[in-house]
C-alpha atoms as a PDB file:
ATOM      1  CA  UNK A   1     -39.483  28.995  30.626  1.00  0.00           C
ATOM      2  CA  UNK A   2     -36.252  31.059  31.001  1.00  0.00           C
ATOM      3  CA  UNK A   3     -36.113  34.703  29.957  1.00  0.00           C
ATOM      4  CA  UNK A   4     -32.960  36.350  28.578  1.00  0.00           C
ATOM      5  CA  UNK A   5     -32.218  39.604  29.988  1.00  0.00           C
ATOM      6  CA  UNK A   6     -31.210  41.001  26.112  1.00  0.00           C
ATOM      7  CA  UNK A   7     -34.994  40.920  25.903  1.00  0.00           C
ATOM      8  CA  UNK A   8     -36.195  42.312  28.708  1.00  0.00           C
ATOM      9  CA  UNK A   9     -33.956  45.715  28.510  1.00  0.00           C
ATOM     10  CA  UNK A  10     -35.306  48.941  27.066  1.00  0.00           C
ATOM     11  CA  UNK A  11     -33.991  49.904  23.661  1.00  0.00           C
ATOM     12  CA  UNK A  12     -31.962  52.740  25.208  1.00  0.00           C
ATOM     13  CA  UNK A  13     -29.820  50.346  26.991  1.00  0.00           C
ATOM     14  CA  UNK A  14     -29.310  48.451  24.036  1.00  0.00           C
ATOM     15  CA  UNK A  15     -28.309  51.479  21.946  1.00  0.00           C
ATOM     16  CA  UNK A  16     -24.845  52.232  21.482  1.00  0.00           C
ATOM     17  CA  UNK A  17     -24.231  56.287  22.049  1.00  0.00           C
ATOM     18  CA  UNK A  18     -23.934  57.985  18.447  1.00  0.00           C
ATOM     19  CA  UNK A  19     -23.332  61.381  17.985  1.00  0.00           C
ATOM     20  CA  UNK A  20     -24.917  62.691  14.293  1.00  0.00           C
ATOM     21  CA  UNK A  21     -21.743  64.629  12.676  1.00  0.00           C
ATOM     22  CA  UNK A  22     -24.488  67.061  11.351  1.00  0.00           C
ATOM     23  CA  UNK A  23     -25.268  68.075  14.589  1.00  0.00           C
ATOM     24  CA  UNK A  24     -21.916  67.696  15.986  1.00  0.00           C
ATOM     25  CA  UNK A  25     -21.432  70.618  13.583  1.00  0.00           C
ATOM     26  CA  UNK A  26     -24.235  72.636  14.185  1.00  0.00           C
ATOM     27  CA  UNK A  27     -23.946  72.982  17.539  1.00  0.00           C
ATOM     28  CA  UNK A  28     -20.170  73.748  17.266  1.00  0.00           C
ATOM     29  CA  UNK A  29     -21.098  76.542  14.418  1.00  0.00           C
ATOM     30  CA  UNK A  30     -23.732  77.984  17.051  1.00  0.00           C
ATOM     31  CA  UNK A  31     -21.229  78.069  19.749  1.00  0.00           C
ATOM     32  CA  UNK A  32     -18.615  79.873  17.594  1.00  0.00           C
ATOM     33  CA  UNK A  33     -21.531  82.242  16.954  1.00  0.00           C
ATOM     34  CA  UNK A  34     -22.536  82.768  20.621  1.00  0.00           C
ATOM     35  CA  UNK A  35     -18.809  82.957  21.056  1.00  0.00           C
ATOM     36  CA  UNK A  36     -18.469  86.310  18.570  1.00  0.00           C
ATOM     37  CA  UNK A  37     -21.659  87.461  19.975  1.00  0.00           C
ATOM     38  CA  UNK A  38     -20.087  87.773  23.220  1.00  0.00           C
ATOM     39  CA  UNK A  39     -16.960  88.749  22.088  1.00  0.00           C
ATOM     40  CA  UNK A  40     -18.581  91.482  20.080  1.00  0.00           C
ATOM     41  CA  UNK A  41     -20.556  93.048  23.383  1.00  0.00           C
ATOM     42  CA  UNK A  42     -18.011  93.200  25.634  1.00  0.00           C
ATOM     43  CA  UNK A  43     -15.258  94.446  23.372  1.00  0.00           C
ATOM     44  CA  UNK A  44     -16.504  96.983  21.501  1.00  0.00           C
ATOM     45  CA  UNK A  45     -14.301  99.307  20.671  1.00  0.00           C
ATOM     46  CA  UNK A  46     -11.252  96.666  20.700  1.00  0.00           C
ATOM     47  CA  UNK A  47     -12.534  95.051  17.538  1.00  0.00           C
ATOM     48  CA  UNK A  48     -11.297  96.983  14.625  1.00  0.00           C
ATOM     49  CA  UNK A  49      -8.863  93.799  13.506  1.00  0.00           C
ATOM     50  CA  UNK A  50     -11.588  92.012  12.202  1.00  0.00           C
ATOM     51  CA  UNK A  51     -12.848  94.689  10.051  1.00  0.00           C
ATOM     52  CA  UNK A  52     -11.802  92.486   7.059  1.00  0.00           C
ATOM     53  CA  UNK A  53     -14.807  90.116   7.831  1.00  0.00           C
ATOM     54  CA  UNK A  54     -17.174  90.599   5.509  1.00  0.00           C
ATOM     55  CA  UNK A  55     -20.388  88.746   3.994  1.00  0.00           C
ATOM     56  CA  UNK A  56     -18.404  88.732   0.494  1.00  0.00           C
ATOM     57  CA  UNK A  57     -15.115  87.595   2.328  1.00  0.00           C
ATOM     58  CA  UNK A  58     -16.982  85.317   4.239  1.00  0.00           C
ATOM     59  CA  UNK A  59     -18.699  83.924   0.975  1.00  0.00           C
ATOM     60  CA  UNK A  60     -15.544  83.682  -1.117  1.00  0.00           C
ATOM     61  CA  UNK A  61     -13.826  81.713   1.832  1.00  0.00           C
ATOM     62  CA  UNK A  62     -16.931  79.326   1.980  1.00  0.00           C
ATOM     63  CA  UNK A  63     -16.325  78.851  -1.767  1.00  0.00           C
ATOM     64  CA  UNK A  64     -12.837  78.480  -1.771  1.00  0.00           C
ATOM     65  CA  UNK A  65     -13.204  75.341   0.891  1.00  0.00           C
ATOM     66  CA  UNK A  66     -16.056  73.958  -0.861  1.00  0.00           C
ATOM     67  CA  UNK A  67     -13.941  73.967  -4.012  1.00  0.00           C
ATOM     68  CA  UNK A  68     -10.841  72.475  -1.915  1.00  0.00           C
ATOM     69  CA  UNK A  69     -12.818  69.510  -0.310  1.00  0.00           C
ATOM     70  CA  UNK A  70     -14.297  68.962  -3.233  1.00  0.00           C
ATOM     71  CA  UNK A  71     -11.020  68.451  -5.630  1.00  0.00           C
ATOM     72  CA  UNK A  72      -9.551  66.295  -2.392  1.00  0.00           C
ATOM     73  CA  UNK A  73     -12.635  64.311  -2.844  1.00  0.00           C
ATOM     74  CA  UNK A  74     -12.356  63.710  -6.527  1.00  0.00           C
ATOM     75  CA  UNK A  75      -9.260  62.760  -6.496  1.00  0.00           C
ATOM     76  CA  UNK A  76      -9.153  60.288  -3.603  1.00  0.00           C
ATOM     77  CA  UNK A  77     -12.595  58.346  -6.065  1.00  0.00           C
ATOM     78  CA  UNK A  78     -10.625  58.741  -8.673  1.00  0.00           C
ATOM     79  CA  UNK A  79      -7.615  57.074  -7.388  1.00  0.00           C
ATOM     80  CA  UNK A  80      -9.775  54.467  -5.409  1.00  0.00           C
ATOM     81  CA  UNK A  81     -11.530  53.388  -8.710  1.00  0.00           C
ATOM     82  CA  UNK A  82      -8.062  53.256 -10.403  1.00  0.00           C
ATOM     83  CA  UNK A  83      -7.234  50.662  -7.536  1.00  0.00           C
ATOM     84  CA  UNK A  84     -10.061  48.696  -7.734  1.00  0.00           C
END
């Protein structure tokens, strides 16, 4: 009786490579962070430009994206169901 290699591999060869977008984007948001962090301790007195960023700054900009992304979705359903 024969064997077929596809069998006999492990299920890591068999696996394509897939990288989770969640992740992709949490390790990209802790980078940035590490990034400022760094920034932040070795120019300390240099950083008086970003004086503007603020948690309520921060917060309306997180709003105002959400509320973007989430008109640009709407609108592509909507004009996807008016196609179909």
């Amino acid at each position: 009786m024969m064997h077929d290699n596809k069998f006999l591999r492990s299920s890591k060869e068999m696996k394509k490579n897939y990288v989770c977008k969640n992740c992709y984007i949490i390790r990209f948001f802790l980078i940035a962070v590490i990034f400022i962090i760094l920034l932040a301790l070795i120019q300390n007195d240099k950083l008086h430009y970003l004086d503007f960023v603020t948690p309520l700054n921060a917060a309306t900009l997180i709003i105002i994206l959400g509320l973007v992304m989430f008109l640009i979705k709407l609108t592509i359903y909507l004009l996807n169901k008016n196609n179909n």
